[in-house]
Protein backbone atom coordinates (compact mmCIF):
# COMPACT_ATOMS: atom_id res chain seq x y z
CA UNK A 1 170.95 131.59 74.64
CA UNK A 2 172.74 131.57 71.59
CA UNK A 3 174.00 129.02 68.61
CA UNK A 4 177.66 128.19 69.46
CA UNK A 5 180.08 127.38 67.02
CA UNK A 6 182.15 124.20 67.27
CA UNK A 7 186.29 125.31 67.02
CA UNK A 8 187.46 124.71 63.43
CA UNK A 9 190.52 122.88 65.29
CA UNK A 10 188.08 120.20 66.62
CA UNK A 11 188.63 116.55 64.40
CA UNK A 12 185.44 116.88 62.17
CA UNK A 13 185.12 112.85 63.02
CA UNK A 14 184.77 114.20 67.06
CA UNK A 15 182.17 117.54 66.67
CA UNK A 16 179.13 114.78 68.19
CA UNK A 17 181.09 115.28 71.74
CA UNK A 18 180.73 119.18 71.91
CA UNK A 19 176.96 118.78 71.39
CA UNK A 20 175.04 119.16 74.60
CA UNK A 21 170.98 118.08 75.01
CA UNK A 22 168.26 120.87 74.04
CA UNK A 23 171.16 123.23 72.64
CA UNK A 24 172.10 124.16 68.97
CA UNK A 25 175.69 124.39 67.66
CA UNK A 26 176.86 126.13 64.68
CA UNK A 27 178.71 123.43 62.38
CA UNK A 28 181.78 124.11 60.75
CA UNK A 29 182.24 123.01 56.90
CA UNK A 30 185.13 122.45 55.17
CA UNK A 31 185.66 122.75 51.45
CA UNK A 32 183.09 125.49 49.68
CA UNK A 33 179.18 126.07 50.71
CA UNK A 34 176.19 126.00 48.66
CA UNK A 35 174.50 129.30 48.39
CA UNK A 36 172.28 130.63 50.79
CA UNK A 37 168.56 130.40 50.50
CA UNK A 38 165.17 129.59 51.66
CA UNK A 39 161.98 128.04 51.07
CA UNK A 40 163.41 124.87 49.62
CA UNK A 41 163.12 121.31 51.07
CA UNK A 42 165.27 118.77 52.62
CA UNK A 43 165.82 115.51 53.33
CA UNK A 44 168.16 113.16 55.99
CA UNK A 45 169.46 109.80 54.63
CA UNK A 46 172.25 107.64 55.72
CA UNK A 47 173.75 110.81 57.40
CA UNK A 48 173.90 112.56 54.54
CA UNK A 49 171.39 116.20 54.46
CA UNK A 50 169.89 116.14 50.94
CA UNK A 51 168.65 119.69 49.84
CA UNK A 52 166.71 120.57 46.61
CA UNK A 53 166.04 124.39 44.97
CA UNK A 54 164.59 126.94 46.99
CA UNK A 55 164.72 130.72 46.41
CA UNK A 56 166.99 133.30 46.58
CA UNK A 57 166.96 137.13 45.89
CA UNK A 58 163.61 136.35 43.76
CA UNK A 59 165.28 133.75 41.60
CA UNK A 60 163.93 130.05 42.11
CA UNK A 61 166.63 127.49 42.98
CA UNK A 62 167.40 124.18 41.00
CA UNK A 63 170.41 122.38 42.59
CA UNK A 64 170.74 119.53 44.58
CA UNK A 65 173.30 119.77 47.74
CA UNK A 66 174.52 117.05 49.98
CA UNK A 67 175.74 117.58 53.10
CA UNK A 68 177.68 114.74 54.28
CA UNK A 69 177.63 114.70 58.89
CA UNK A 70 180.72 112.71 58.62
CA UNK A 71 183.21 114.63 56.61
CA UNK A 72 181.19 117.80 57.58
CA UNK A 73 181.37 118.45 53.53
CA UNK A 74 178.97 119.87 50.80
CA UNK A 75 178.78 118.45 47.26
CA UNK A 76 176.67 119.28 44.15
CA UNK A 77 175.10 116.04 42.82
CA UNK A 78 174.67 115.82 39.62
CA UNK A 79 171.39 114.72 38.13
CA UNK A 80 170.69 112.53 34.69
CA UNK A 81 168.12 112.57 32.78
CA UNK A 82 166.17 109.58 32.26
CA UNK A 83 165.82 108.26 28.33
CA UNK A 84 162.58 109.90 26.47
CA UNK A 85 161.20 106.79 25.43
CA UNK A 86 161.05 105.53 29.65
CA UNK A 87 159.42 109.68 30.23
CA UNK A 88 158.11 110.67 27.39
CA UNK A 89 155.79 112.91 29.73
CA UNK A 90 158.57 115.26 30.86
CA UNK A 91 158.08 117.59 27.79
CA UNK A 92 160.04 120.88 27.82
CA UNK A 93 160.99 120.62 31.66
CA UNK A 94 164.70 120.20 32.30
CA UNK A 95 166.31 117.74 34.38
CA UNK A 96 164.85 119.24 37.59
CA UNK A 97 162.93 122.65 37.60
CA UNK A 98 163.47 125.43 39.54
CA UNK A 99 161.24 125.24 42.16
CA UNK A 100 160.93 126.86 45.63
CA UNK A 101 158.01 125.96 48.56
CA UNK A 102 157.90 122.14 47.57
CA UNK A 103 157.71 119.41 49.83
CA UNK A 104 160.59 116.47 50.39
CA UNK A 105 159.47 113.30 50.84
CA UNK A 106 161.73 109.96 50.96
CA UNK A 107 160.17 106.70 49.35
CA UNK A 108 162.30 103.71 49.30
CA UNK A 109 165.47 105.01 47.28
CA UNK A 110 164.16 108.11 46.31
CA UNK A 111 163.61 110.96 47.01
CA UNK A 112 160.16 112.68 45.68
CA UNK A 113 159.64 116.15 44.86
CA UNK A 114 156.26 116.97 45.26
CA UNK A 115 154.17 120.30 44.95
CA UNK A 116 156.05 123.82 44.90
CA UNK A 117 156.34 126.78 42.84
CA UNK A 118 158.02 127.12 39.57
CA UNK A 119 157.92 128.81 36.48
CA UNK A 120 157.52 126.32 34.04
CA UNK A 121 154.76 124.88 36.25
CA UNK A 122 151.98 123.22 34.72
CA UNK A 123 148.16 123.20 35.70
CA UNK A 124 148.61 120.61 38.00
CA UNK A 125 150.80 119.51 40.25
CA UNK A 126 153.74 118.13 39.57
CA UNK A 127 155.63 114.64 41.56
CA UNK A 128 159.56 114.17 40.63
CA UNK A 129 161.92 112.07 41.84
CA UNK A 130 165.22 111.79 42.27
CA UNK A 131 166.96 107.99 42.51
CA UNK A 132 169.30 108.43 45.01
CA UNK A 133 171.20 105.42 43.53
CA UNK A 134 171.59 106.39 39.85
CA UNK A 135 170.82 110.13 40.05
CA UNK A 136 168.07 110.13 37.40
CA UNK A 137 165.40 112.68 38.17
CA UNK A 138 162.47 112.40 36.27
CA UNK A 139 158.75 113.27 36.41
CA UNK A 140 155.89 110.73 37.97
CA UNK A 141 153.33 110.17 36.13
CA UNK A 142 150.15 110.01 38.30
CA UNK A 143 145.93 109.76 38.07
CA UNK A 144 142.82 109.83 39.41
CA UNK A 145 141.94 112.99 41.39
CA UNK A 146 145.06 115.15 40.08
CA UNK A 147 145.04 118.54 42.40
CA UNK A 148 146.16 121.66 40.69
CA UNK A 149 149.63 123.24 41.15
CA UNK A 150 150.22 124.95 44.03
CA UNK A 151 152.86 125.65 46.61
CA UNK A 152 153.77 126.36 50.14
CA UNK A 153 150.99 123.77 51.31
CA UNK A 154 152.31 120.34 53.91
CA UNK A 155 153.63 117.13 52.88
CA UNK A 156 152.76 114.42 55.27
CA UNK A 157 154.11 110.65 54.92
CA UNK A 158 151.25 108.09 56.78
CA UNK A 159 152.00 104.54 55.71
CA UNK A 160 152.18 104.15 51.96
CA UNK A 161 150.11 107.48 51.53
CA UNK A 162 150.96 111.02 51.73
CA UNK A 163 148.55 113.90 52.79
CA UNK A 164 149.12 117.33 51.61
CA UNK A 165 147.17 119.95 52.75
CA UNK A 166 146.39 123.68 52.51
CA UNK A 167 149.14 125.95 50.33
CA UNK A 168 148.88 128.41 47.72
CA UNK A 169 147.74 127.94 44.02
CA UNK A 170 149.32 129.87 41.13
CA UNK A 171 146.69 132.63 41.34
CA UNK A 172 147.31 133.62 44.99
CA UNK A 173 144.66 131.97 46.12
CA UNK A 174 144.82 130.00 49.39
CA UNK A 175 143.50 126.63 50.14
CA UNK A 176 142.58 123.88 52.89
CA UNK A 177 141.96 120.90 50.96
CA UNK A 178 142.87 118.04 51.85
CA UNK A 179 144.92 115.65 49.10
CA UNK A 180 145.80 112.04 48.79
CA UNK A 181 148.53 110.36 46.87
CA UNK A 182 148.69 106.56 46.84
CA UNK A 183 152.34 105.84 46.57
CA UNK A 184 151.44 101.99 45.57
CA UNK A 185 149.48 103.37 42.57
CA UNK A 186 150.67 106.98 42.16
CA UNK A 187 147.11 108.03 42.74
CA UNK A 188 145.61 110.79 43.86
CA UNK A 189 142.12 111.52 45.38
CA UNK A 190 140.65 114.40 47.82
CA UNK A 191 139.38 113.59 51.06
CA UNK A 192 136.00 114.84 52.26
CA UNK A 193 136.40 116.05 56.06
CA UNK A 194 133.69 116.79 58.59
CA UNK A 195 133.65 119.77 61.10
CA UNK A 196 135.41 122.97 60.81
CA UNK A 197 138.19 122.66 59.37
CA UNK A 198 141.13 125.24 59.60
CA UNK A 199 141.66 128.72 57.73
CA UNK A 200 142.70 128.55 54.12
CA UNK A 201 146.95 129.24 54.55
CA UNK A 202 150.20 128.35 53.49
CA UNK A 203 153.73 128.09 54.90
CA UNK A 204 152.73 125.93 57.92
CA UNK A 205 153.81 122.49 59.06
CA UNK A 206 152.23 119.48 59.70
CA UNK A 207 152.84 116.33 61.28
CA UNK A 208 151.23 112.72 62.05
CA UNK A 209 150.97 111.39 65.44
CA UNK A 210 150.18 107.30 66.52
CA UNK A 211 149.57 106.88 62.47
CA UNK A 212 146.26 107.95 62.91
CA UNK A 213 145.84 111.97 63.24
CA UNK A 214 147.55 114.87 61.50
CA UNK A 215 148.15 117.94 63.15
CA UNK A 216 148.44 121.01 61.59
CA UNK A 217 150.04 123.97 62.94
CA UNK A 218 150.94 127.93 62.17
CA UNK A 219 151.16 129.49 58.75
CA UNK A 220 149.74 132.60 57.49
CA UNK A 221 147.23 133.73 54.96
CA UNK A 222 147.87 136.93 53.18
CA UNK A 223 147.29 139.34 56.24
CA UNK A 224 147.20 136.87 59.40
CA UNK A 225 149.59 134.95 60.72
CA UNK A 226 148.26 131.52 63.19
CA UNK A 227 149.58 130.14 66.00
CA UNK A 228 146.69 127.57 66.07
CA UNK A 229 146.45 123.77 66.27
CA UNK A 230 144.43 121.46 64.45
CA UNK A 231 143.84 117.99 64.34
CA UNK A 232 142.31 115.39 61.75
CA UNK A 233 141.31 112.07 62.34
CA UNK A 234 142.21 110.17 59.80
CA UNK A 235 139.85 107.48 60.79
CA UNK A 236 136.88 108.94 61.22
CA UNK A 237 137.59 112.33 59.16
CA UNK A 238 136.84 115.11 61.36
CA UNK A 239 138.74 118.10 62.49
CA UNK A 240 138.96 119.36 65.80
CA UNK A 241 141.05 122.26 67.64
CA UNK A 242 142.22 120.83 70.99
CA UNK A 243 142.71 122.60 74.20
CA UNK A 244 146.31 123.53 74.57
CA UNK A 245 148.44 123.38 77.75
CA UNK A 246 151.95 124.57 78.48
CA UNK A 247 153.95 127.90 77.57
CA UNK A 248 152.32 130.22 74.69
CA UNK A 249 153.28 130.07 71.23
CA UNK A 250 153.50 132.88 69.28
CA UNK A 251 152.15 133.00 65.34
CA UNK A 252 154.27 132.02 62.90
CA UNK A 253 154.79 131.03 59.25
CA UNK A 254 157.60 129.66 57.14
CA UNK A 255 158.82 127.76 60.27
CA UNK A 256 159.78 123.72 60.05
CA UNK A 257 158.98 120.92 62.23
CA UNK A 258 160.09 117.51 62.76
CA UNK A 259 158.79 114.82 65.25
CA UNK A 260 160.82 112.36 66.91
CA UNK A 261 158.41 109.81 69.00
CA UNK A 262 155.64 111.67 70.55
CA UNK A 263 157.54 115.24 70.46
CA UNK A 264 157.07 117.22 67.49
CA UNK A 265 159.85 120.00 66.93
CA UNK A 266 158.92 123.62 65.40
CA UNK A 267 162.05 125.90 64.62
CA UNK A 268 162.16 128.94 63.43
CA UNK A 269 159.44 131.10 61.18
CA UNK A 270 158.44 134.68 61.48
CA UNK A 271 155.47 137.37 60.65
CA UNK A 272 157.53 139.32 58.04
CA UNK A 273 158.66 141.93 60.94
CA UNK A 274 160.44 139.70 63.16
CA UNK A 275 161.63 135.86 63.61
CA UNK A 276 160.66 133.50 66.42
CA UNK A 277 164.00 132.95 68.17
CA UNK A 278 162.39 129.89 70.44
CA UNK A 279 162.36 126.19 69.71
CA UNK A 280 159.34 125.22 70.14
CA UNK A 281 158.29 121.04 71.45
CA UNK A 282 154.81 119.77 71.76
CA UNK A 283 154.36 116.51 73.01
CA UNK A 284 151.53 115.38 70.99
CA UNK A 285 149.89 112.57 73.25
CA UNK A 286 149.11 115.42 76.42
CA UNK A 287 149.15 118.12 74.13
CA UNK A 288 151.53 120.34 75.90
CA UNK A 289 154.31 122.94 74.00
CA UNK A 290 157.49 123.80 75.46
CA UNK A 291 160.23 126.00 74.71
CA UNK A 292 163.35 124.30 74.17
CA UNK A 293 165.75 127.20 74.27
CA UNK A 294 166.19 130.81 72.46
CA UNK A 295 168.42 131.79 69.98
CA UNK A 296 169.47 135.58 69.44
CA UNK A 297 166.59 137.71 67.00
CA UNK A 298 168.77 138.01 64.41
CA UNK A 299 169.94 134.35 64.52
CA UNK A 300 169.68 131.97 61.16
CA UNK A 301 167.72 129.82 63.48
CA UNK A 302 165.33 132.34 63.58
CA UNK A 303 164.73 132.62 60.10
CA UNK A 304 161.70 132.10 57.71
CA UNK A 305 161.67 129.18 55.55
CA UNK A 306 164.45 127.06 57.03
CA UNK A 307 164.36 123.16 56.89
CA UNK A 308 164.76 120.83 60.10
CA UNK A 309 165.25 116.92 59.62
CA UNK A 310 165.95 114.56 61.79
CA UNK A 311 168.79 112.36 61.89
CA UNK A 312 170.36 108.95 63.51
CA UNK A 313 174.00 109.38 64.57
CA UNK A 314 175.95 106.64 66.90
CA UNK A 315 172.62 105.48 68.14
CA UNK A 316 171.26 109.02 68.97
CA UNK A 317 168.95 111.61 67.31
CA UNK A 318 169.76 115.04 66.30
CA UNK A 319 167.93 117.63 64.61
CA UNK A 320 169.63 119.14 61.66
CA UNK A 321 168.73 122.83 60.61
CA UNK A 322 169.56 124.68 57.33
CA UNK A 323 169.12 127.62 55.35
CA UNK A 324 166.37 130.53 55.94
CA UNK A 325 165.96 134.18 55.97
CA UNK A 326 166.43 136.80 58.24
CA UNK A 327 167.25 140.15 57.35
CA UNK A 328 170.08 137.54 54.73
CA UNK A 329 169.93 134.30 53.50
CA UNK A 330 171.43 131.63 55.17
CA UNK A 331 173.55 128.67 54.39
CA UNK A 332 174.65 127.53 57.74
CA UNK A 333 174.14 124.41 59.33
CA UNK A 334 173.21 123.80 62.97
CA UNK A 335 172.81 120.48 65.18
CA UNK A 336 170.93 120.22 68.41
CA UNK A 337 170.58 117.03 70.24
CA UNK A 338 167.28 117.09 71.80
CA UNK A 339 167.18 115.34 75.72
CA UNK A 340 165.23 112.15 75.86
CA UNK A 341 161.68 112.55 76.54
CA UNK A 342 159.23 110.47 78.55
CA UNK A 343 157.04 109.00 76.00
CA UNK A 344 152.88 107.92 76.95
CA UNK A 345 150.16 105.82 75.64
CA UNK A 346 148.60 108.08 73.04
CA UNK A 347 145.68 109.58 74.60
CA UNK A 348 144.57 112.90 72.19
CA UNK A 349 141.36 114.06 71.84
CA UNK A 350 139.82 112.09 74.57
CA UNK A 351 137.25 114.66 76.23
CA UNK A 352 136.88 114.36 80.20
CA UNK A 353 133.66 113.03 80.07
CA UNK A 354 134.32 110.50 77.67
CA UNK A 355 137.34 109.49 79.94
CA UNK A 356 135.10 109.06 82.84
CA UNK A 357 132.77 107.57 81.41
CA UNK A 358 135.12 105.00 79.90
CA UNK A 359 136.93 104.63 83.83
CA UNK A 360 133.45 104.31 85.41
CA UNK A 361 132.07 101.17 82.75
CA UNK A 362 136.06 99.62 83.28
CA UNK A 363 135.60 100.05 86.98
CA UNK A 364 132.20 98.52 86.83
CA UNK A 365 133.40 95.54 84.74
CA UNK A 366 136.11 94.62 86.81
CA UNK A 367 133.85 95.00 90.07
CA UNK A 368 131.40 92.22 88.43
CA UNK A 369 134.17 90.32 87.57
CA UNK A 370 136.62 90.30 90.49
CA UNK A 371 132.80 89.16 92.32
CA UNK A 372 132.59 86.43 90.37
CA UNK A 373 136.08 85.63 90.46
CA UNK A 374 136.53 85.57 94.25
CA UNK A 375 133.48 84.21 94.99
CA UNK A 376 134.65 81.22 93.57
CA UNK A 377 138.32 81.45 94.83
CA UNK A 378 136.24 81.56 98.57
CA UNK A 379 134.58 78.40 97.52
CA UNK A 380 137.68 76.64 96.51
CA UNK A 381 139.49 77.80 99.30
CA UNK A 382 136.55 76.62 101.76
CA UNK A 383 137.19 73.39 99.60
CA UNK A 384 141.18 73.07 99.35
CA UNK A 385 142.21 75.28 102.26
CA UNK A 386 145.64 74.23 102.64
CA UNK A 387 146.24 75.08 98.83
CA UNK A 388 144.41 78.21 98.84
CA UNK A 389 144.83 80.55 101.67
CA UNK A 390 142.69 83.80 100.26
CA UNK A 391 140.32 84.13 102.83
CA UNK A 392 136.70 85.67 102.66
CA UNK A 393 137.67 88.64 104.59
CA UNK A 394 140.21 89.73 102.04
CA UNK A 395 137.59 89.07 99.13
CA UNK A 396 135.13 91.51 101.05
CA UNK A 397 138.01 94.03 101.25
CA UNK A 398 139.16 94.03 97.58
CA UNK A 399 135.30 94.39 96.78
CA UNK A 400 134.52 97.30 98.92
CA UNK A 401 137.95 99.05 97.72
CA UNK A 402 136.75 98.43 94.07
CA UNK A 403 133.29 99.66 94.62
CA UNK A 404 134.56 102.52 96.70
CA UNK A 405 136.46 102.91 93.14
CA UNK A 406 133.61 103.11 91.03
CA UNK A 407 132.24 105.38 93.83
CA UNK A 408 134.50 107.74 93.42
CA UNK A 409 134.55 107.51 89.22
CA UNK A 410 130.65 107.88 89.58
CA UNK A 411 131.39 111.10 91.56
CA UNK A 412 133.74 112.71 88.64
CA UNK A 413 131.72 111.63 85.76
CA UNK A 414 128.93 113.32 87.95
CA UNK A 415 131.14 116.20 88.10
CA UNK A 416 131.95 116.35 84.63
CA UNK A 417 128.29 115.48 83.45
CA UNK A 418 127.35 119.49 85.78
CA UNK A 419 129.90 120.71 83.88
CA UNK A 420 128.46 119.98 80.50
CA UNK A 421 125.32 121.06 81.21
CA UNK A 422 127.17 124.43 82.98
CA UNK A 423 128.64 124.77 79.40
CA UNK A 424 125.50 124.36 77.68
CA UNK A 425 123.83 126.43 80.03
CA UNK A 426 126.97 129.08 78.56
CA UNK A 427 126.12 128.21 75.26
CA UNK A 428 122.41 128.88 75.19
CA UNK A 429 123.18 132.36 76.71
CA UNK A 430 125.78 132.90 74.44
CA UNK A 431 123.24 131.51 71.58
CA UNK A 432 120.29 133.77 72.80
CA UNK A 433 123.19 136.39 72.89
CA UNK A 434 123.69 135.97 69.52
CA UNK A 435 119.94 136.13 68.11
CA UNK A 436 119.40 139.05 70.17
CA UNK A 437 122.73 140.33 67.98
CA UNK A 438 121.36 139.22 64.81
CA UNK A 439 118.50 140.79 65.13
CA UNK A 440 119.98 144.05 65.73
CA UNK A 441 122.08 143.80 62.49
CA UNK A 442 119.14 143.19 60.75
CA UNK A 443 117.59 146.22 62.03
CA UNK A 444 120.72 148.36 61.21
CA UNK A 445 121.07 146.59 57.68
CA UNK A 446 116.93 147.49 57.95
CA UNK A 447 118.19 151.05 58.74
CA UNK A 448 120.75 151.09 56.16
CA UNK A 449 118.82 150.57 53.26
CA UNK A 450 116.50 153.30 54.18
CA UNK A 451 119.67 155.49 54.26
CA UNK A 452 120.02 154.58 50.99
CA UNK A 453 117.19 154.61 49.41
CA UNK A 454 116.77 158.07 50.71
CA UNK A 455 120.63 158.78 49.22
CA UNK A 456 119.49 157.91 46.12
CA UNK A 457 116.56 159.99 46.05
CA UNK A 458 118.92 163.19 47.23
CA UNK A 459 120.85 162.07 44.22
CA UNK A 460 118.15 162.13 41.71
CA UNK A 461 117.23 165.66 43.42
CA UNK A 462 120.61 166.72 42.84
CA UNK A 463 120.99 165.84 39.53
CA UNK A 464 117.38 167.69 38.80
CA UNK A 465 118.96 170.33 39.98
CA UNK A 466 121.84 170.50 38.09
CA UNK A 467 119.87 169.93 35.31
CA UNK A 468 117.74 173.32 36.26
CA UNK A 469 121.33 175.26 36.78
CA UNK A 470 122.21 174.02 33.33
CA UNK A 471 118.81 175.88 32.15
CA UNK A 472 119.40 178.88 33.77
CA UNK A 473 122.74 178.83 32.86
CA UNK A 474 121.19 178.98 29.13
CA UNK A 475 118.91 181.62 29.58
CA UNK A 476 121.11 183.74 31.28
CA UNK A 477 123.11 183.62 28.18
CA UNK A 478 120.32 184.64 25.81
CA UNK A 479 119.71 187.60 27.96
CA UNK A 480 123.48 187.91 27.65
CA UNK A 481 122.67 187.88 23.68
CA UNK A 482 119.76 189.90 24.05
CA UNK A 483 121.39 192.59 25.84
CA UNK A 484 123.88 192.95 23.74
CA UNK A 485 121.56 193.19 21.10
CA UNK A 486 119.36 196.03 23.14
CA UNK A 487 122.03 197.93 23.20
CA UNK A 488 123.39 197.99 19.20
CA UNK A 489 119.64 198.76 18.31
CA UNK A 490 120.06 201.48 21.06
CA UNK A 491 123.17 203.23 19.30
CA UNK A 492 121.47 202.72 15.68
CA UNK A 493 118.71 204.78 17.02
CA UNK A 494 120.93 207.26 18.78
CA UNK A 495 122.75 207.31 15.18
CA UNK A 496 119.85 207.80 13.20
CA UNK A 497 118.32 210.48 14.91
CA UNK A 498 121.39 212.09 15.04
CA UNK A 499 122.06 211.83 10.91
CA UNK A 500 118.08 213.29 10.70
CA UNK A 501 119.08 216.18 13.05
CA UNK A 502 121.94 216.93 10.82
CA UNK A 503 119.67 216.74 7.83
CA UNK A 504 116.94 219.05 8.35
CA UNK A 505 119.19 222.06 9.46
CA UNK A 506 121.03 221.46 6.22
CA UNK A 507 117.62 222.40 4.19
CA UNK A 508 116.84 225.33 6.39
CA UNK A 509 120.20 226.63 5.92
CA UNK A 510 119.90 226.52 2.10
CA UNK A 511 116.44 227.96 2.26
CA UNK A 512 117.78 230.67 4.28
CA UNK A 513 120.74 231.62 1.87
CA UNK A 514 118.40 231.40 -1.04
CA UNK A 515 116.27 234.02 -0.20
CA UNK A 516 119.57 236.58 0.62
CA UNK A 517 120.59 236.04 -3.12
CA UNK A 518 117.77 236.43 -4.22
C-alpha cells in the first residue's frame, strides 16, 4: 500500500484525525519548501522537525529548515555567529559548513552536529552546535582521544555519552571503531571491544536498547550491502550477532531508524539499484522484525538517505519522515502513527541454556524455601489452629507441584545441555572439516609455487632464446653484407677479365697490320 495524501482542504490544525495506525500519509505544506535532498540529519523538538545540510546534485548542503507540525510550515532559521574572542577555534569555517552524512544529536537546548562530510573538513572530526534559543552555531572544542574526520558512520545518545561507530574517513576508507564522547567534559576516547565485531561500513543505523546494548544494523561497504544485526554490550564490551526471528529483511544502506520503547523503526534505504519499499519494526527485547506496511518502489519513502524522528503529538507518537533519493530528491514530508505495541521485560542475548539454567537454580531456591516456610506454617498451625487453617496436606501438595517443577526444568536444561554437546559434536566435524581444507590449500599453494618456479624458469629459457634469435638475427645480416660483397668482387672480376680480353687482341691486331705495311 501506498503513502496517501491528506486533502489540501483539510484545517492544517485537524490533519492528526486522517492518520490511521501502521500507515504513512503524505503531508501537505503551505507557504514554500526547502529543497530536496538527502543524506543530511534531523532532529524533532517541541513539534517542530529541525533539518541541517545534506547533499544535493553533488553539492553539500548548509541550511537549517524547520518544519513546524502545527502550522504544517517550513522556515529558514537563521544562524549567528558567536563572537571570536568566546571561539577563537572556528578559524576559516563559516557559520555552519556544508556538510552532508553527519549525525543529529539533541543535548539540552542544542542541537549538536557531529561527524559528516565537508569540504573544509579538518583532520579530525568536527562537533557544532546550534543553540536552539539564540541561534548561535559555533564549533565545540573537545580532547582526549579525538577520532579523525569521517562520515556516514552512527550517532548513538546513551545517558550523558554518545557512541559513534563505523563510517567512512576522508580517504574512502571504511571503519568499525567504536568512539566515545563525554558530553559532561566534551571528551572523547575509543572503546576496546571483545569478540567479532561487525564488517567495516557506513550508511547504517544504530540504536540503544534497556540503556545497556547498541544494536547495529544494515549499511554497506563499497561492494556489499548487510542486512545483519549486531549487538554490543556496553557493560561487559563484547559483540555478538543474535539469532533472528520473524519476516526476512532485505540488505540495505542509507536507510533511518528510530525506536520508540522496545520497537525500533527502519524506513527506507536501498542497494543503489532499487529502494526497500517496507517499513521495517524489530522489537528489540524477543528480537523479532516485522513489516509494517509497503510503500510503492518508486515512493520517497523508499528512498536512500532519508531521516525518520520521532515525535509527541496530543499525547501520541508519530514517526516523521523527510527527504531521500530515489531516482529524484525528495522534500516531502510523511507521518505514520505506529499501533501500540506490547512491551516485555528486556530479555536479549540470554542463550537457552543459560535460561534454564537460571529457571532450574530459581526453582530450586524457592523449593528449599517454600520447605522451610511451610514447615513452619504446619507447626504454627498445629499450634494456633483456629488462626491458621493451612493444613499439612496442602503443604505436601505445593511441595510436590514445585519439585515436579524443578523436575521438569531439570528435564529442559538436560535437553538443552544434548544440544550443546550435539553442536559441539557439529563443530568438531566442521573443525576437522576445516583442517582437512587447510591442508589441501596448502598443498595447492605447495603446487602453485612449483608452477611458478617452473614459469620462471620457461621465462629465463625464453628470454635465452630470444637472446640466440637476436644472434642469428646478426649473423644473418653479415652474410647479408657478405653476399653482397661476393657478388661486387664477382662483377670486378667479370670486368677485369673482360678489359684484358679486349687488350691483348688490340696488340695482335697492330702486330698484324704492321707487318702488311711493311
Amino acid at each position: 500500500m501506498g503513502t496517501e495524501e491528506v486533502k489540501k482542504a483539510l484545517d492544517v490544525s485537524d490533519w492528526k484525525s486522517g492518520v490511521a495506525y501502521d500507515q504513512w500519509i503524505a503531508l501537505p505544506v503551505s507557504g514554500q519548501r526547502p529543497p530536496a535532498r538527502y543524506k543530511h540529519a534531523a532532529a524533532m523538538v517541541d513539534e517542530k522537525l529541525y533539518v541541517v545540510g545534506g547533499s544535493r546534485n553533488g553539492r553539500y548542503l548548509s541550511d537549517v529548515q524547520v518544519f513546524d507540525l502545527k502550522s504544517l510550515a517550513w522556515s529558514n532559521l537563521k544562524l549567528k555567529q558567536p563572537n571570536a574572542d568566546e571561539f577563537e577555534d572556528r578559524g576559516s569555517l563559516g557559520i555552519l559548513p556544508a556538510t552532508s552524512g553527519h549525525n543529529l544529536i539533541k543535548w539540552g537546548n542544542r542541537l549538536l552536529l557531529i561527524g559528516g562530510h565537508s569540504k573544509k573538513a579538518s583532520d579530525k572530526i568536527t562537533v557544532l552546535f546550534i543553540d536552539l534559543e539564540t541561534h548561535l552555531c559555533g564549533v565545540l572544542e573537545t580532547s582526549g582521544k579525538v577520532p579523525g574526520a569521517f562520515g556516514g558512520n552512527s550517532a548513538t545518545l546513551v545517558g550523558s555519552r554518545v557512541i559513534v561507530f563505523g563510517g567512512e574517513d576522508k580517504s574512502r576508507r571504511l571503519l568499525n571503531d567504536v568512539h566515545v564522547l563525554d558530553l559532561e567534559t566534551m571528551t572523547w576516547d575509543l572503546l576496546e571491544a571483545t569478540q567479532t565485531p561487525p564488517a567495516p561500513r557506513f550508511d547504517h543505523t544504530a540504536a540503544v536498547h534497556a540503556e545497556r546494548y547498541l544494536l547495529v544494523f544494515g549499511g554497506c561497504s563499497h561492494s556489499i550491502f548487510f542486512n545483519d544485526l549486531h549487538v554490543l554490550d556496553l557493560q561487559t564490551m563484547e559483540w555478538s550477532q543474535p539469532q533472528i526471528q520473524g519476516d526476512l529483511v532485505t540488505a540495505r544502506a542509507g536507510h533511518a531508524g528510530i525506536n520508540i520503547d522496545e520497537n525500533w523503526y527502519i524506513v527506507g534505504g536501498g542497494d543503489n539499484k532499487s529502494g526497500c519499499p517496507e517499513t521495517l519494526v524489530l522489537n528489540m527485547s524477543k528480537l523479532v522484525w516485522s513489516a509494517l506496511t509497503t510503500v510503492k518502489p518508486r515512493d520517497p519513502l523508499a528512498s536512500e538517505g532519508l531521516s525518520v524522528c520521532s515525535a509527541l503529538i496530543d499525547g501520541e507518537k508519530y514517526l516523521v519522515a523527510f527527504g531521500g533519493y530515489n531516482g529524484k530528491y525528495s522534500n516531502e514530508v510523511f507521518v505514520m502513527k505506529p499501533k501500540p505495541r506490547d512491551s516485555s521485560r528486556p530479555k536479549i542475548f540470554q542463550s537457552p541454556a543459560a535460561a534454564a539454567a537460571a529457571a532450574s537454580v530459581t526453582a530450586a531456591y524457592a523449593l528449599t524455601k517454600a520447605e522451610k516456610l511451610n514447615f513452619t506454617k504446619a507447626e504454627d498451625s498445629n499450634s494456633k489452629e483456629a488462626e491458621n487453617s493451612f493444613s499439612e496436606q496442602d503443604v505436601t501438595n505445593e511441595i510436590k507441584a514445585i519439585r515436579e517443577e524443578k523436575d521438569v526444568l531439570e528435564l529442559s536444561l538436560a535437553e538443552v545441555t544434548a544440544e550443546n554437546t550435539r553442536l559441539r559434536g557439529q563443530i568438531g566435524e566442521k573443525k576437522g572439516t576445516h583442517s582437512e581444507l587447510s591442508k589441501e590449500l596448502v598443498s595447492v599453494q605447495g603446487q602453485l609455487i612449483a608452477e611458478r618456479s617452473r614459469c620462471f624458469k620457461l621465462e629465463a629459457q625464453i628470454t635465452e632464446l630470444q637472446k640466440v634469435l637476436e644472434s642469428v638475427q646478426s649473423i644473418e645480416n653479415e652474410v647479408q653484407v657478405l653476399r653482397r660483397q661476393k657478388s661486387a668482387f664477382e662483377q670486378d672480376m667479370e670486368l677485369a677479365s673482360a678489359v684484358q680480353s679486349q687488350g691483348s687482341g688490340g696488340v695482335w691486331r697492330w702486330i698484324a697490320g704492321g707487318t702488311g705495311n711493311a
